[in-house]
N, C-alpha and C. Protein backbone atom coordinates (compact mmCIF):
# COMPACT_ATOMS: atom_id res chain seq x y z
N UNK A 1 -18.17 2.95 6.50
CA UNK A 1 -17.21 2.15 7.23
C UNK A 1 -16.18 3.09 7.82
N UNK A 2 -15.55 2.78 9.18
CA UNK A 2 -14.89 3.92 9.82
C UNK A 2 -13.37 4.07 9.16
N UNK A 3 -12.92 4.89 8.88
CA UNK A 3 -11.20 4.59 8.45
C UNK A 3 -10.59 3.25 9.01
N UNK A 4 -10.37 3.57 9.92
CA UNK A 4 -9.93 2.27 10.50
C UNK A 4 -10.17 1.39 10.00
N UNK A 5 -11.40 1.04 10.32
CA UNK A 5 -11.69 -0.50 9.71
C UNK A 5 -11.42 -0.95 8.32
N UNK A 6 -11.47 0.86 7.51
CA UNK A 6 -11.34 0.17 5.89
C UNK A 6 -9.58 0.48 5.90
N UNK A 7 -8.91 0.83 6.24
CA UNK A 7 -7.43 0.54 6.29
C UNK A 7 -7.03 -0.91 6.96
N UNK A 8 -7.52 -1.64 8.05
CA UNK A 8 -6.61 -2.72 8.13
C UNK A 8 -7.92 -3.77 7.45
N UNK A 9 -8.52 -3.57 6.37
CA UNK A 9 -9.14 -4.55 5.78
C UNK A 9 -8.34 -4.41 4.37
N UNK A 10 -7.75 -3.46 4.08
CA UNK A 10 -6.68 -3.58 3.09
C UNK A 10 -5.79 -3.67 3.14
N UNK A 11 -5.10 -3.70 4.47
CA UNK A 11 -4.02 -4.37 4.79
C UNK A 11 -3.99 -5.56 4.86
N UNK A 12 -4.94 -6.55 5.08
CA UNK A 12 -5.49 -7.85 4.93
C UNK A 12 -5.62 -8.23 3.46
N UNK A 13 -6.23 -7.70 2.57
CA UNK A 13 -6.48 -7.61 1.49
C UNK A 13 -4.92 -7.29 -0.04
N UNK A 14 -4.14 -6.24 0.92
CA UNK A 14 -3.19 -6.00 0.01
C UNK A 14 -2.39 -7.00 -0.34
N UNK A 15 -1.83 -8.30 0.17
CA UNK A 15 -1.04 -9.06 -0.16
C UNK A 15 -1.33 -10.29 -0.80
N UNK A 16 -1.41 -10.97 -2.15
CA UNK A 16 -1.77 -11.77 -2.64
C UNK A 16 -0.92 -12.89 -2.20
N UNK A 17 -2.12 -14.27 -2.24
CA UNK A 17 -1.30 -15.27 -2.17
C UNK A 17 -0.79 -15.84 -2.95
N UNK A 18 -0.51 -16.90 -2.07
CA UNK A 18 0.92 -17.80 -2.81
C UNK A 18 -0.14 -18.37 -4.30
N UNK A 19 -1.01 -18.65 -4.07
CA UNK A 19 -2.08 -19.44 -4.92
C UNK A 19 -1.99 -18.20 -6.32
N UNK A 20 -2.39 -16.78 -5.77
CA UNK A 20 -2.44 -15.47 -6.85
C UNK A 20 -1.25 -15.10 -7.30
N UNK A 21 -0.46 -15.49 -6.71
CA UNK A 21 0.97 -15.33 -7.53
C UNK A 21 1.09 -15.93 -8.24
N UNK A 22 0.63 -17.35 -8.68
CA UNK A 22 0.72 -18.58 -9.74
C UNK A 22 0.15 -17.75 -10.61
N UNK A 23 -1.06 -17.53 -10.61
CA UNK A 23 -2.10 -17.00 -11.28
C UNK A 23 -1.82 -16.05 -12.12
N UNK A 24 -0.98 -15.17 -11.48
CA UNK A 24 -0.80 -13.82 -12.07
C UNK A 24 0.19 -13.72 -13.59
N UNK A 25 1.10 -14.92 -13.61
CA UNK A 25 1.43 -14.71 -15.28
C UNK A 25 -0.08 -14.85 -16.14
N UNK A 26 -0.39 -15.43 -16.24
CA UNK A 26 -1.99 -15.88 -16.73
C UNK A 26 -2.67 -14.66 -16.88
N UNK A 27 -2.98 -14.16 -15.99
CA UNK A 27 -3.44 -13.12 -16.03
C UNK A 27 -3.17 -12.16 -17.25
N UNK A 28 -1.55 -11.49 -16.94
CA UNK A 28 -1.20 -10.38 -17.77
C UNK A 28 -0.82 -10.87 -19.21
N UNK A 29 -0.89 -12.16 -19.48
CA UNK A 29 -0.74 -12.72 -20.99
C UNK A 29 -2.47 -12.75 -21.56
N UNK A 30 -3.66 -12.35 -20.49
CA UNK A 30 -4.66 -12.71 -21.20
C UNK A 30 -5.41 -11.33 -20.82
N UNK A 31 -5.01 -10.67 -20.01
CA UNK A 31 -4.93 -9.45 -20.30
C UNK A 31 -4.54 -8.05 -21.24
N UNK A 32 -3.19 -8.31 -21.08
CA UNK A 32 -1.99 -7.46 -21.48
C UNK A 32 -1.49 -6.27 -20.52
N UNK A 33 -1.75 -7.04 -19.47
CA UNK A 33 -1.41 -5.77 -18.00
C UNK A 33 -0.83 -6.65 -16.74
N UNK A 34 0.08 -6.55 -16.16
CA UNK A 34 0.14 -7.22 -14.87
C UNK A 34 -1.29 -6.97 -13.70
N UNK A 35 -1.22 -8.36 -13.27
CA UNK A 35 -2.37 -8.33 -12.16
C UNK A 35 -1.80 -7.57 -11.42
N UNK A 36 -3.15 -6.78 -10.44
CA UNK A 36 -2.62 -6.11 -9.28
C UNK A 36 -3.61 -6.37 -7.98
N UNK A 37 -3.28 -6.38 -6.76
CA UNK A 37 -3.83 -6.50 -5.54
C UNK A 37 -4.57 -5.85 -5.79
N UNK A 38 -5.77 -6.37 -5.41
CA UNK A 38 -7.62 -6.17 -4.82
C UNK A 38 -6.84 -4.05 -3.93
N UNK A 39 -6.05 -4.29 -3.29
CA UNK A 39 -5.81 -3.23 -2.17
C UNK A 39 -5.88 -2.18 -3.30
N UNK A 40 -4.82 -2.41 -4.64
CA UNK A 40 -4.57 -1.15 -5.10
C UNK A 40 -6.26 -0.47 -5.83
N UNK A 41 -6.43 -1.25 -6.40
CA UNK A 41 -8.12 -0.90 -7.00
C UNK A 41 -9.00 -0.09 -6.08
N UNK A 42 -8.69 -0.79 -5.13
CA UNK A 42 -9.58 -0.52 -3.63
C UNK A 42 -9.05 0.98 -3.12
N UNK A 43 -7.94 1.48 -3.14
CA UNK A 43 -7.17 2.52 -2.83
C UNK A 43 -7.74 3.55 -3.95
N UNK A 44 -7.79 3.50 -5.38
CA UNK A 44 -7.87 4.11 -6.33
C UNK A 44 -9.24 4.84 -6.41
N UNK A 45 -10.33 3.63 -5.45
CA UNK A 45 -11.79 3.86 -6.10
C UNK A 45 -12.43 3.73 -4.67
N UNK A 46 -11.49 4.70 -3.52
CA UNK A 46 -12.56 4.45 -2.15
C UNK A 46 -13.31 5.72 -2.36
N UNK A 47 -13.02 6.89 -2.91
CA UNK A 47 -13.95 7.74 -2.88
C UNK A 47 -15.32 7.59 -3.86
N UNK A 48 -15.32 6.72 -4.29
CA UNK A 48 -17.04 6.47 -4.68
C UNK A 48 -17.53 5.69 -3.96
N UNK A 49 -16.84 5.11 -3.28
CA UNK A 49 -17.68 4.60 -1.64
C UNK A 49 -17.82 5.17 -0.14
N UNK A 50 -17.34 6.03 -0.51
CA UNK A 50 -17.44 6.92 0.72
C UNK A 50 -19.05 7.45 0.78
């Protein structure tokens, strides 16, 4: 995928909604971690998709 395209698909991607913001106490009580945007994961782990 060209840079481009995978930068403004995580710019699309980086901001959770209003719906995932509810969600997200839930989350880190059944976790024990705060949720984080799809973007940051995605940022962390593009070089094994490259």
């Amino acid at each position: 995928m060209p840079e481009g395209v995978a930068d403004g698909a995580l710019d699309i991607l980086g901001e959770p909604t209003a719906a995932e913001r509810q969600v997200s106490p839930d989350v880190e009580r059944l976790l024990g971690r705060p949720a984080t945007p799809f973007a940051t994961w995605a940022q962390r782990n593009a070089a094994a998709f490259r």
